[in-house]
N, C-alpha and C. Protein backbone atom coordinates (compact mmCIF):
# COMPACT_ATOMS: atom_id res chain seq x y z
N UNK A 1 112.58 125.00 107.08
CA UNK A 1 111.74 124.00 107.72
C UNK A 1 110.26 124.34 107.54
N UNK A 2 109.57 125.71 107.59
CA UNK A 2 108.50 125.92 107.44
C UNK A 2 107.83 126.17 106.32
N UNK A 3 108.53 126.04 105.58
CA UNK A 3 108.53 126.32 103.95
C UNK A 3 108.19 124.87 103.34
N UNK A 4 108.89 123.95 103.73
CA UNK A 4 108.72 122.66 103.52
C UNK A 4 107.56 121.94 104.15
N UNK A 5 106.86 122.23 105.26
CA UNK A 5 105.90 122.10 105.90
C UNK A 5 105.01 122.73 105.21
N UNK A 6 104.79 123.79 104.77
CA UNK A 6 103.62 124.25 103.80
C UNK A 6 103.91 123.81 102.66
N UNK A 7 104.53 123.50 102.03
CA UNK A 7 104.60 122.73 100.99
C UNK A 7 104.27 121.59 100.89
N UNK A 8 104.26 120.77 101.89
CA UNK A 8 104.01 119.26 102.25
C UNK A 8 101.95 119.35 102.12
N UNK A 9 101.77 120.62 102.98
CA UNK A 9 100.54 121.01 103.21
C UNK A 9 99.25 121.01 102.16
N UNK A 10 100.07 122.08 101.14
CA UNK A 10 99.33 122.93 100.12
C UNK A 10 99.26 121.37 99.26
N UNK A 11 100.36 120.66 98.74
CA UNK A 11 100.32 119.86 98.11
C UNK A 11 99.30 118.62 98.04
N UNK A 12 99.34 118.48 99.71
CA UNK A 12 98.45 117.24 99.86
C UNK A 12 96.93 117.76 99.57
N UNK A 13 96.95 118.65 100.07
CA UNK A 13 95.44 119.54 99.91
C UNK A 13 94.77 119.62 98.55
N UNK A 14 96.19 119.98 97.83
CA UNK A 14 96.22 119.88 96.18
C UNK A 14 95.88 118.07 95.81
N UNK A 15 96.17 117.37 96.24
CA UNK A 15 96.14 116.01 95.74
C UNK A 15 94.70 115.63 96.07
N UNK A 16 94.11 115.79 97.19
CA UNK A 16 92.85 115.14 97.57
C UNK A 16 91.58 115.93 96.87
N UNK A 17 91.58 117.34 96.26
CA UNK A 17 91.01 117.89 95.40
C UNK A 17 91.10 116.95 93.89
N UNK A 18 92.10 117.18 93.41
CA UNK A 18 92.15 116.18 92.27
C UNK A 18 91.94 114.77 92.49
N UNK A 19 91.89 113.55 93.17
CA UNK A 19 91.29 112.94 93.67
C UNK A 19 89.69 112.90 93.88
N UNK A 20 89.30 113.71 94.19
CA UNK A 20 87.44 114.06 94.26
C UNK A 20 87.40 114.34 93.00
N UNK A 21 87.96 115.59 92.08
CA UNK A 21 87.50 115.52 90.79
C UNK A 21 87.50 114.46 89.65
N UNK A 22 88.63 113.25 90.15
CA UNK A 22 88.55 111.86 89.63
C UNK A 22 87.99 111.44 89.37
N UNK A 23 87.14 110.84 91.32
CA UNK A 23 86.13 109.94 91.14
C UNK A 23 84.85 110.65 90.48
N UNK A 24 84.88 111.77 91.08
CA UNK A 24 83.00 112.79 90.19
C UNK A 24 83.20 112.38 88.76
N UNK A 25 84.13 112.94 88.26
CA UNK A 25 84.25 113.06 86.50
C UNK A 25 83.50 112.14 85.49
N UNK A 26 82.76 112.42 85.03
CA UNK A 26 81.84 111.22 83.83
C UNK A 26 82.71 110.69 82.71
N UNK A 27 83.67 112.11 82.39
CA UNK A 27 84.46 111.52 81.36
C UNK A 27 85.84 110.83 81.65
N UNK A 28 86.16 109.89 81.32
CA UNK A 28 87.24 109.24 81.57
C UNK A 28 88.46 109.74 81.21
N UNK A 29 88.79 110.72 80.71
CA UNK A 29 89.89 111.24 79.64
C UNK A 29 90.35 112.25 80.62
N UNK A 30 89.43 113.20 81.51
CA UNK A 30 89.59 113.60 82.36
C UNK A 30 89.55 113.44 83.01
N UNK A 31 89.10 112.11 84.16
CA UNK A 31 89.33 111.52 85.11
C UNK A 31 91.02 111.02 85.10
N UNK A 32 91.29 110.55 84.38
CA UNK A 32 92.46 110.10 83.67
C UNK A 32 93.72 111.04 84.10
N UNK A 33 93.43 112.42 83.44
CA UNK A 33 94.03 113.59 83.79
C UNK A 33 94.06 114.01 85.31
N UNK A 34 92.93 113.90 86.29
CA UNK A 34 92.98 114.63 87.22
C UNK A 34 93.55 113.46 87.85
N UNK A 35 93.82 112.45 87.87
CA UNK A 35 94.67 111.46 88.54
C UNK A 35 96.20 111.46 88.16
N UNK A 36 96.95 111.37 86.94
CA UNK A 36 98.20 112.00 86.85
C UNK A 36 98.42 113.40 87.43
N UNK A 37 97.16 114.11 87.61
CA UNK A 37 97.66 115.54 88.71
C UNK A 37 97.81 115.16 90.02
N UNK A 38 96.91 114.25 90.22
CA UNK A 38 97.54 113.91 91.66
C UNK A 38 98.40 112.67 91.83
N UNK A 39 99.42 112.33 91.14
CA UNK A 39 100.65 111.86 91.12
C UNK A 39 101.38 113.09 91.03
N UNK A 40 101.53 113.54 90.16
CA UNK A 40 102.41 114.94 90.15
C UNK A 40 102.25 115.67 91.73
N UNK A 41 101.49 115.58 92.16
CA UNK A 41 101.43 116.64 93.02
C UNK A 41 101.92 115.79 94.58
N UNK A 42 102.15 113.82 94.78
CA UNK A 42 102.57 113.17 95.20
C UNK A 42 104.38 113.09 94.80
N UNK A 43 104.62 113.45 94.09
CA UNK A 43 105.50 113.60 93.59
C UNK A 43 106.28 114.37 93.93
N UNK A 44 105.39 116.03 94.02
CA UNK A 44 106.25 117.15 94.67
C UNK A 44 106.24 116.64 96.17
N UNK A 45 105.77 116.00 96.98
CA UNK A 45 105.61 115.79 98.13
C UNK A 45 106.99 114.29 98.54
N UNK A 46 106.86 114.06 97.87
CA UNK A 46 108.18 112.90 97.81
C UNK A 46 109.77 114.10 98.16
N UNK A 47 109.38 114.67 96.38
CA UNK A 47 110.73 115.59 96.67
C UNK A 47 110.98 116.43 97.92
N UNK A 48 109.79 116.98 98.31
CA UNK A 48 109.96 117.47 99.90
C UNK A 48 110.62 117.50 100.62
N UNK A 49 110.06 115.97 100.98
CA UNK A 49 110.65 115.07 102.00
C UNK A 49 112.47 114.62 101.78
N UNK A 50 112.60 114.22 100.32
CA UNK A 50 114.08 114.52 100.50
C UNK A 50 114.41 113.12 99.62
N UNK A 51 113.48 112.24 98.74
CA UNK A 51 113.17 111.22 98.23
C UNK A 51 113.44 111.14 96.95
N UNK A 52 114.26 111.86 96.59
CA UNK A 52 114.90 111.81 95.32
C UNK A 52 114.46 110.60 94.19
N UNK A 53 115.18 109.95 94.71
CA UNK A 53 115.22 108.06 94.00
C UNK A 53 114.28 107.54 93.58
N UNK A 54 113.11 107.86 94.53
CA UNK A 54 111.61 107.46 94.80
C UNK A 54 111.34 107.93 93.97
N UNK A 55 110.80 109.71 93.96
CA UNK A 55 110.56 110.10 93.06
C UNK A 55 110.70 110.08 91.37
N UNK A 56 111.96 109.94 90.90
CA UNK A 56 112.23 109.18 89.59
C UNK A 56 111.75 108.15 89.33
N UNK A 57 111.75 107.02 90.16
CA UNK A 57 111.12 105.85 89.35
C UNK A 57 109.50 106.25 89.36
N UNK A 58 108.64 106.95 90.74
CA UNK A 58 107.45 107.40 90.71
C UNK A 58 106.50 108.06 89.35
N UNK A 59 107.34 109.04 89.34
CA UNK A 59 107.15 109.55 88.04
C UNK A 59 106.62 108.66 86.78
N UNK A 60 108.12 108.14 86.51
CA UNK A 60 108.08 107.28 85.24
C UNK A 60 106.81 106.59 85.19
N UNK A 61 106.62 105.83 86.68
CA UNK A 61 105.68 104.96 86.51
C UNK A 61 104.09 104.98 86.64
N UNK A 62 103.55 106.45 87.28
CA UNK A 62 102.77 106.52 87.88
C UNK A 62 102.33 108.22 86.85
N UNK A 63 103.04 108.86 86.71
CA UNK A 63 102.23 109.59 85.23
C UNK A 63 102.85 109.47 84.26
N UNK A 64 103.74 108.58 83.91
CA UNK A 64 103.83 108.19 82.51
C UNK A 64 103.38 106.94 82.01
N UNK A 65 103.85 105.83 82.10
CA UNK A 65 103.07 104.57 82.40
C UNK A 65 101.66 104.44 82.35
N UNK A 66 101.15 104.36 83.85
CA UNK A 66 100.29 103.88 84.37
C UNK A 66 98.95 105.37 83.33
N UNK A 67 99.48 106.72 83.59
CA UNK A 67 98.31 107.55 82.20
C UNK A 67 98.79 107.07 81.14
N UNK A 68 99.41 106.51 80.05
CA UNK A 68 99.32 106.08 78.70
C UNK A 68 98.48 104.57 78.56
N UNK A 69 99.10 104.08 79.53
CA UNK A 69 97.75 102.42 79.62
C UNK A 69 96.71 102.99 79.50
N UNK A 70 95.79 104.05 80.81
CA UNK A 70 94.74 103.96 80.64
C UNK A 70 94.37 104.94 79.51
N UNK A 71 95.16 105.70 79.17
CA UNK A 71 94.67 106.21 77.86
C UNK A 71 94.48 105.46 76.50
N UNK A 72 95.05 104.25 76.87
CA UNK A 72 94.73 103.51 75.72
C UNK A 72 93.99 102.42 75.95
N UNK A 73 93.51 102.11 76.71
CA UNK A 73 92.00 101.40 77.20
C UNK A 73 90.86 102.03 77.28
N UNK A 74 91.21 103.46 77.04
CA UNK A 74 90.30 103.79 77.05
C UNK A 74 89.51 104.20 75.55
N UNK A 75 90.53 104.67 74.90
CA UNK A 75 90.88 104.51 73.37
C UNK A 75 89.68 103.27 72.92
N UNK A 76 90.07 102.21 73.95
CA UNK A 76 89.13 100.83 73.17
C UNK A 76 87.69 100.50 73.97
N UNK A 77 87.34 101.77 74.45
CA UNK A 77 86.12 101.53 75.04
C UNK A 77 85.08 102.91 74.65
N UNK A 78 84.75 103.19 75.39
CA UNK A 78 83.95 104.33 75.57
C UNK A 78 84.33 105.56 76.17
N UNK A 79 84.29 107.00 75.62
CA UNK A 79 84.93 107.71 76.30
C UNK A 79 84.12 108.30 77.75
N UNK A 80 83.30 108.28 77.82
CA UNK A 80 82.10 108.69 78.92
C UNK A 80 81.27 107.81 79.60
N UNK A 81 81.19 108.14 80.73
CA UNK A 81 80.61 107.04 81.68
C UNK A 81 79.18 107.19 81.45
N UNK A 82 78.49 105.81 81.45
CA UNK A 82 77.00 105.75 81.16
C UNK A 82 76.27 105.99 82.55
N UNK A 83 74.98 106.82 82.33
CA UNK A 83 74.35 106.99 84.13
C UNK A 83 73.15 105.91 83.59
N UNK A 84 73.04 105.19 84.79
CA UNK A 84 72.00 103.84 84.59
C UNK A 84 70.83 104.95 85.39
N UNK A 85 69.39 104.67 84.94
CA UNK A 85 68.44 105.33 85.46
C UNK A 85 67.44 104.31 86.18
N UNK A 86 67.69 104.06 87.08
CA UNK A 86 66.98 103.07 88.13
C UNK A 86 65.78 103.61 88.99
């Protein structure tokens, strides 16, 4: 039980870090990346809990999927975010 509780812990802690390094990130490729880390790391937090089912389709859809789209939109744009100087 307490094992699973720090795990629930460390993880989320782990997710909202990658999350901040998301939104900061200039480059998109790694923004990209630190957001499939925090699916993965939503992911271990599913299994936790005991969400098996969830988790499988999660996965599929949310770092496989949803990172290959934007890796390939991004492919057709620009790889780095422009800073406007106002």
């Amino acid at each position: 039980m307490i094992i699973t509780i720090l795990i629930l812990l460390a993880f989320s802690l782990l997710s909202l870090v990658f999350v901040y390094m998301a939104i900061t990130e200039r480059d998109l490729l790694k923004a990209t990346a630190f957001s499939a880390g925090q699916s993965i790391c939503y992911a271990v937090i599913l299994q936790a809990m005991g969400a098996a089912d969830i988790v499988m389709t999660y996965v599929a859809v949310s770092v496989g999927l949803y990172s290959a789209l934007l890796i390939f939109v991004i492919s057709k744009t620009e790889r780095f975010e422009e800073v406007s100087s106002r």
